[in-house]
Protein backbone atom coordinates (compact mmCIF):
# COMPACT_ATOMS: atom_id res chain seq x y z
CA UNK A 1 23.66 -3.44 -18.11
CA UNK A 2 20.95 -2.25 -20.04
CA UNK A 3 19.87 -6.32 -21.38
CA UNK A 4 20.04 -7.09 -17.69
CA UNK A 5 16.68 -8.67 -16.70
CA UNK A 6 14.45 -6.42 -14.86
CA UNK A 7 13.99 -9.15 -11.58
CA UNK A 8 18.29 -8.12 -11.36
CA UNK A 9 17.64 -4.55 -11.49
CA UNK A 10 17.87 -2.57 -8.58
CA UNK A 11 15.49 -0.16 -8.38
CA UNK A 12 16.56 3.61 -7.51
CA UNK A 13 15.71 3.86 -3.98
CA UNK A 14 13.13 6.90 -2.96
CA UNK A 15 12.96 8.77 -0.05
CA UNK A 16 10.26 7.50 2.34
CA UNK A 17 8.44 11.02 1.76
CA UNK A 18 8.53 10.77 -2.21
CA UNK A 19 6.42 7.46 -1.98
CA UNK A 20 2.79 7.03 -1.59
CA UNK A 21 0.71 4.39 0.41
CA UNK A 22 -2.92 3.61 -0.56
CA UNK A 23 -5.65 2.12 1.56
CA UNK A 24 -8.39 0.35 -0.65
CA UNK A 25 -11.08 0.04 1.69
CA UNK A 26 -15.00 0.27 2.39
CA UNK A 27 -17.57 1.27 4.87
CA UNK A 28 -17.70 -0.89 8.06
CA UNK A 29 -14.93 -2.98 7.60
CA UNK A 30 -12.78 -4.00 10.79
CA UNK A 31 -10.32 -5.36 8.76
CA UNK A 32 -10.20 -2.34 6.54
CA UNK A 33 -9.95 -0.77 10.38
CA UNK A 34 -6.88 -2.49 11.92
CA UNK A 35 -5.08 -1.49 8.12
CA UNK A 36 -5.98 2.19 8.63
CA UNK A 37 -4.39 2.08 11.84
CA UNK A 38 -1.23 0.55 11.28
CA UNK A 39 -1.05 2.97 7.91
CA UNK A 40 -1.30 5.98 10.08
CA UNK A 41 0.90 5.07 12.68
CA UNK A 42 4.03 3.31 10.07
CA UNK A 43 3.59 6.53 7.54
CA UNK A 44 3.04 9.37 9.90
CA UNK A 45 6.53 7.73 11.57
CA UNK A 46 8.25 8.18 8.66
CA UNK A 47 6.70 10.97 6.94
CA UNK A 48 4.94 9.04 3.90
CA UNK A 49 1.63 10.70 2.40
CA UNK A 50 -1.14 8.20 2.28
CA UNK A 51 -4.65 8.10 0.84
CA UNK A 52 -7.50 6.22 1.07
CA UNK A 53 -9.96 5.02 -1.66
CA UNK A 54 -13.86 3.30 -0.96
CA UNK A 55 -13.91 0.52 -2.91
CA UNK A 56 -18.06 0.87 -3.38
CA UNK A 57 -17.26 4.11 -5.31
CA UNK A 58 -14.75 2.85 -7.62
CA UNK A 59 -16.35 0.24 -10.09
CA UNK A 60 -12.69 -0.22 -11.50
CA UNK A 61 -11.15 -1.24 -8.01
CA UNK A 62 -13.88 -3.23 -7.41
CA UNK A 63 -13.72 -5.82 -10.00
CA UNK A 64 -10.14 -5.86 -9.18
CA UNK A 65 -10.06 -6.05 -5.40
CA UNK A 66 -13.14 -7.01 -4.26
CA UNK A 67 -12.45 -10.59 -2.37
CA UNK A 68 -9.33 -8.81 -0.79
CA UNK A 69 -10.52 -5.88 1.03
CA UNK A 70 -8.15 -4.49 2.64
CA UNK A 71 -5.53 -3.99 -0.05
CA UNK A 72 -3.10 -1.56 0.49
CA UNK A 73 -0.90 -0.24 -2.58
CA UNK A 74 2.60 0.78 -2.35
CA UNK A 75 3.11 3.80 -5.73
CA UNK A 76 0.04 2.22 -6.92
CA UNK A 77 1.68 -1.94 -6.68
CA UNK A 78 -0.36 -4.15 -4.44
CA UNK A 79 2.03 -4.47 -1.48
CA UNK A 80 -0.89 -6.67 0.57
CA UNK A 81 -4.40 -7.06 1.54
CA UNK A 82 -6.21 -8.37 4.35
CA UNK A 83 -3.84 -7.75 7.41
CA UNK A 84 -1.13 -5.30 7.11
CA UNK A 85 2.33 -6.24 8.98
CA UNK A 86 3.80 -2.98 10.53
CA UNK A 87 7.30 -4.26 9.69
CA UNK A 88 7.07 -5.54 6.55
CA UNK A 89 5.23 -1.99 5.40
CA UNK A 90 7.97 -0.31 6.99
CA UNK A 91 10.56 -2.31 5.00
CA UNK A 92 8.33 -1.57 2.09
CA UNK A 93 8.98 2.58 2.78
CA UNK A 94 12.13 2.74 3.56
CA UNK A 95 14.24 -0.19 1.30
């Protein structure tokens, strides 16, 4: 099992409250909005902690997310930018 490759692995699963959801955003963005909303509704729902981070004060982020603003992380993996599907985060949390 251990030579298996890694895209066969199953990954332990984690209780919806042990994971962590973050919101890369900045100032005045509707976009970055509609994400915040659908964050706060789909992890206050299931009890998942979630943080938000300004892209402007971040030079790291961004270089790396700049054209993609929203982007919303998943225990720090992009899970998806621009428009967040309430389902699909959901699955995301709770699979």
């Amino acid at each position: 099992m251990a030579d298996m490759s890694p895209l066969f692995r199953r990954r332990p699963h984690r209780a919806p409250q042990d994971r962590l959801v973050t919101l890369v955003r900045k100032p005045g963005c509707h976009l970055c909005d509609d994400a915040q909303q659908v964050i706060e509704k789909v992890c206050g729902e299931l009890g998942v902690p979630w943080e938000q981070k300004d892209i402007t004060q971040d030079q790291d982020l961004h270089d790396q997310y700049w054209e993609q603003i929203p982007v919303v992380l998943v225990d720090g993996e992009q899970h998806t930018f621009w428009r967040v599907n309430e389902q699909r985060l959901r699955s995301a949390l709770t699979e």
